[in-house]
N, C-alpha and C. Protein backbone atom coordinates (compact mmCIF):
# COMPACT_ATOMS: atom_id res chain seq x y z
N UNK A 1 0.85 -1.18 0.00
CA UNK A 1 0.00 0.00 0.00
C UNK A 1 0.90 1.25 0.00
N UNK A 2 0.75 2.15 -1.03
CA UNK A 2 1.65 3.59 -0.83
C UNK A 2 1.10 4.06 0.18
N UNK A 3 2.26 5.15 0.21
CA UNK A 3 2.32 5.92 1.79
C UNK A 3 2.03 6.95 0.78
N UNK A 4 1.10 8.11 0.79
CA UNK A 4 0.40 9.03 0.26
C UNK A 4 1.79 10.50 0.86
N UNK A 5 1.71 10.43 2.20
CA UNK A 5 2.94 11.43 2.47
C UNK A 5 4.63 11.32 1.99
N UNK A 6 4.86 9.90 1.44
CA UNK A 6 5.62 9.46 1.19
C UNK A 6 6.08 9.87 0.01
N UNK A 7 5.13 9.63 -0.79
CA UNK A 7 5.13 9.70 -2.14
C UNK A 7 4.97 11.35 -2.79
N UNK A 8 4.69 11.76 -2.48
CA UNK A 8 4.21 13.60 -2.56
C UNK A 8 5.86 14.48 -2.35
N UNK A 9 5.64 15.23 -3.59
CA UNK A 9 6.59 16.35 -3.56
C UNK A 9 7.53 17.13 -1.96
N UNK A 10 8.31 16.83 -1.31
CA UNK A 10 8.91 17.51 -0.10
C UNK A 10 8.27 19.11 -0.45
N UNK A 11 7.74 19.74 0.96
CA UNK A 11 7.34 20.92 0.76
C UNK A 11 7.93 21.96 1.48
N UNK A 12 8.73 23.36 0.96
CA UNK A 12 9.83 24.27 1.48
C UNK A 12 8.93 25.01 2.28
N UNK A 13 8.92 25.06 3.72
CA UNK A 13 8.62 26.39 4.45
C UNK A 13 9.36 27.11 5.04
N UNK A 14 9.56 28.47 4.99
CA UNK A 14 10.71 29.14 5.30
C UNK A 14 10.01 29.62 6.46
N UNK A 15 11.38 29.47 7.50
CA UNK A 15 10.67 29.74 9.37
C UNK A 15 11.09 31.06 9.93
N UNK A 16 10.81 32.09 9.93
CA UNK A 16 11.68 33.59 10.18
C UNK A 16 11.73 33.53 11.48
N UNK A 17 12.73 33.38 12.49
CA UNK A 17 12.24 33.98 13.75
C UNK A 17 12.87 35.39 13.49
N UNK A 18 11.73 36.13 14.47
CA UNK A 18 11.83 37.71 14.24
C UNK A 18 11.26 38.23 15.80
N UNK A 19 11.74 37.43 17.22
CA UNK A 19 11.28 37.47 18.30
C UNK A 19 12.38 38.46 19.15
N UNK A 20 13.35 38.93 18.68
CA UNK A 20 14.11 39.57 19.27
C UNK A 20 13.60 40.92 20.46
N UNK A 21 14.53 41.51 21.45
CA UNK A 21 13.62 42.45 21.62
C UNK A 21 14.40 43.99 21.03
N UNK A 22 16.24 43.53 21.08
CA UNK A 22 16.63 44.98 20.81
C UNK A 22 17.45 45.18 21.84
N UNK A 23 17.23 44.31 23.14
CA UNK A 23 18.14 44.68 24.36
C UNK A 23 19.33 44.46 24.04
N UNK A 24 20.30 43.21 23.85
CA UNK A 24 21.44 43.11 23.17
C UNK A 24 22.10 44.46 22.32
N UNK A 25 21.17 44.49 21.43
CA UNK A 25 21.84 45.31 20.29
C UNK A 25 21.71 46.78 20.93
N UNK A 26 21.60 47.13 22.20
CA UNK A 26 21.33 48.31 22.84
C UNK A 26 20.39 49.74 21.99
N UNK A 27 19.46 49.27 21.59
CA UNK A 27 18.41 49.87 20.55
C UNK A 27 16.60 49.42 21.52
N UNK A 28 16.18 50.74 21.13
CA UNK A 28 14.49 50.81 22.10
C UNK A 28 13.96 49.56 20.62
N UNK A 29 14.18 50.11 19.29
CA UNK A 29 13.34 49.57 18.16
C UNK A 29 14.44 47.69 18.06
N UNK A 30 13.66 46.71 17.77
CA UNK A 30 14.35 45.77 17.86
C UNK A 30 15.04 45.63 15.94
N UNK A 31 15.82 45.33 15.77
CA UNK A 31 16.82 44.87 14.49
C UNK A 31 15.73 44.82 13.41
N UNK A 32 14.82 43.91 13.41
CA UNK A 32 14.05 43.37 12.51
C UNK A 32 13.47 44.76 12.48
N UNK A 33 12.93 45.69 13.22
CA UNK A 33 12.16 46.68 12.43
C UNK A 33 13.02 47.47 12.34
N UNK A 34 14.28 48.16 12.18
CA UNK A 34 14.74 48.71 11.85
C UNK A 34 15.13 49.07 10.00
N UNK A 35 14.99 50.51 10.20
CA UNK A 35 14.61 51.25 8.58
C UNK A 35 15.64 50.52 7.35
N UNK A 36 15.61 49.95 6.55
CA UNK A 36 16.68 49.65 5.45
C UNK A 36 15.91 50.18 4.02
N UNK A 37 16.74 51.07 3.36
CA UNK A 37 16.26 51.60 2.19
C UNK A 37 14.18 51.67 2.12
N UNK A 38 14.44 52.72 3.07
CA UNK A 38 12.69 53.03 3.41
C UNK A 38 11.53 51.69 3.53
N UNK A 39 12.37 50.33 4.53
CA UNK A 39 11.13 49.24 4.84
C UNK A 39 12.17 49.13 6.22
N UNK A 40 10.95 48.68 7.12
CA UNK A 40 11.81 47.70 7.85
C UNK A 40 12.41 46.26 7.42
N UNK A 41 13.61 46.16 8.44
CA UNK A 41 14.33 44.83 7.41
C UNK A 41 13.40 43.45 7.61
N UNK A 42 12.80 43.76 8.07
CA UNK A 42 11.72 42.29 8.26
C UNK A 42 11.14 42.25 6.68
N UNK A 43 10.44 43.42 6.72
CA UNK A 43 9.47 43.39 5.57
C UNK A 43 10.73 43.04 4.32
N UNK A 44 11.78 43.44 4.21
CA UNK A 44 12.47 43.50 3.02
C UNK A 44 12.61 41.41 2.95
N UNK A 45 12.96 40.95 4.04
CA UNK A 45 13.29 39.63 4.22
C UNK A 45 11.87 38.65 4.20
N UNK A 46 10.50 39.02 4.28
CA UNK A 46 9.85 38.22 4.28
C UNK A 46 9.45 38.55 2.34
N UNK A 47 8.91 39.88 1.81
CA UNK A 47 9.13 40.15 0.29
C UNK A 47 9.84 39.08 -0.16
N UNK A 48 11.15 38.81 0.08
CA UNK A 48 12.17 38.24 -0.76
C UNK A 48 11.82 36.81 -0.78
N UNK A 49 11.67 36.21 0.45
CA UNK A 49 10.85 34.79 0.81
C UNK A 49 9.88 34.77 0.08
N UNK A 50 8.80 35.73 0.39
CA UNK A 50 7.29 34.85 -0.62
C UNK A 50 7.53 34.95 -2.04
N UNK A 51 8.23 35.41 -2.72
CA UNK A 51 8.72 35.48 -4.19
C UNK A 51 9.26 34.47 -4.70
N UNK A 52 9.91 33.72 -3.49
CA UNK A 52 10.96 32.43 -3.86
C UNK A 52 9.59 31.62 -4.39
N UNK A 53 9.83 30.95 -5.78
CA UNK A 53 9.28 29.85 -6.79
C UNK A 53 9.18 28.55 -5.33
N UNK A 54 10.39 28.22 -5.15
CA UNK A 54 10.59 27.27 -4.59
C UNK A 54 10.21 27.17 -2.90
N UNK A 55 9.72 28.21 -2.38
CA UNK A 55 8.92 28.23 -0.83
C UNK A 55 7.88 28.34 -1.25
N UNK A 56 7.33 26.94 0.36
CA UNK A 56 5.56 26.82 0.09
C UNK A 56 4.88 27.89 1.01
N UNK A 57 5.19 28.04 1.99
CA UNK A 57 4.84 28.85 2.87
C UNK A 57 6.25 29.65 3.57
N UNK A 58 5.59 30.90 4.35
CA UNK A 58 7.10 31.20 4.49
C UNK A 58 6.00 31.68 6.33
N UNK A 59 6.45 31.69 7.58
CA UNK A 59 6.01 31.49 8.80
C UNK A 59 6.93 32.21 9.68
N UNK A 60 5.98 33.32 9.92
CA UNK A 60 7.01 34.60 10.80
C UNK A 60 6.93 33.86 12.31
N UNK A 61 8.12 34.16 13.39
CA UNK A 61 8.00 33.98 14.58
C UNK A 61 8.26 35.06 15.95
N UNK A 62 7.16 35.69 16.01
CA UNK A 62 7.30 36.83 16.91
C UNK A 62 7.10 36.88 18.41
N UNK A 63 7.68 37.75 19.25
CA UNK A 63 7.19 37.56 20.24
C UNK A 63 5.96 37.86 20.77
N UNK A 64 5.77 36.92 21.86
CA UNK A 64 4.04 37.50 22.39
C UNK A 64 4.19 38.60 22.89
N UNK A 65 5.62 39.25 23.01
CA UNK A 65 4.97 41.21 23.70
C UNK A 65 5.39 41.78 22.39
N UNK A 66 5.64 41.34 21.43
CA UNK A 66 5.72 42.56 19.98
C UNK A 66 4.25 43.22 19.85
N UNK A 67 5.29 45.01 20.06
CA UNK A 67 4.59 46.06 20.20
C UNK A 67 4.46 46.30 18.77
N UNK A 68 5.38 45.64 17.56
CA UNK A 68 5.66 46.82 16.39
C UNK A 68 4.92 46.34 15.26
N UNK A 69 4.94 44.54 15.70
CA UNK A 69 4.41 44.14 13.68
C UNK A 69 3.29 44.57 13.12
N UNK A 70 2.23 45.03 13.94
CA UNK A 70 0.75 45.10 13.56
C UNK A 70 1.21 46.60 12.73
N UNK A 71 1.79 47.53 13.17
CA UNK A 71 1.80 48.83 12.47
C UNK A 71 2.32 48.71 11.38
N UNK A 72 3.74 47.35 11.39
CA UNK A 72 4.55 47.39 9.76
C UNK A 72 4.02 46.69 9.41
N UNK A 73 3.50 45.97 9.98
CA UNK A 73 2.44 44.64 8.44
C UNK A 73 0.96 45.73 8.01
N UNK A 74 0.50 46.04 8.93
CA UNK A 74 -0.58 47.45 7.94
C UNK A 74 0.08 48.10 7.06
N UNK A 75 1.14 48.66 6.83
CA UNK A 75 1.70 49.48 6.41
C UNK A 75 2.11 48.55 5.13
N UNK A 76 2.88 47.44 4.95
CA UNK A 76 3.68 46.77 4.14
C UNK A 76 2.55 45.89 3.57
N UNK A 77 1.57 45.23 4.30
CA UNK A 77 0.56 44.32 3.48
C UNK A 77 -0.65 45.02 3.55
N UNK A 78 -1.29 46.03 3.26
CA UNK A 78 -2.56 46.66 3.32
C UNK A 78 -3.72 45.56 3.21
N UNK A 79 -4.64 45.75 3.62
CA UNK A 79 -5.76 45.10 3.53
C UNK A 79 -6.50 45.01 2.39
């Protein structure tokens, strides 16, 4: 009997963690939102991911006290 998961194409999901807070890098704004050629670098790094042919899904990992993504994902993915 085939194995149905077996047999099926391997599928690419790209895993971002983006949970940092900024303390390290002695910065209030954490790395990932920080400005690179007018985006934050998150947004520039997840863009580049969902474009890839070859990723099936691409799966941000934030922290449960992120104050910032809701303002740059409105901003970067409009509704």
């Amino acid at each position: 009997m085939p194995n149905r998961l077996l047999d099926a194409a391997p599928r690419c999901i790209a895993l971002v963690p983006a949970a940092g807070s900024g303390q390290r890098f002695g910065q209030v704004t954490p790395k990932q939102y920080l400005p690179l050629l007018n985006a934050p670098l998150i947004i520039h790094t997840l863009k580049v991911l969902c474009q890839s042919p070859q990723i099936d899904a691409v799966w941000l990992a934030l922290s449960p006290e992120d104050e910032w993504w809701e303002n740059v994902s409105n901003e970067a993915f409009p509704k």
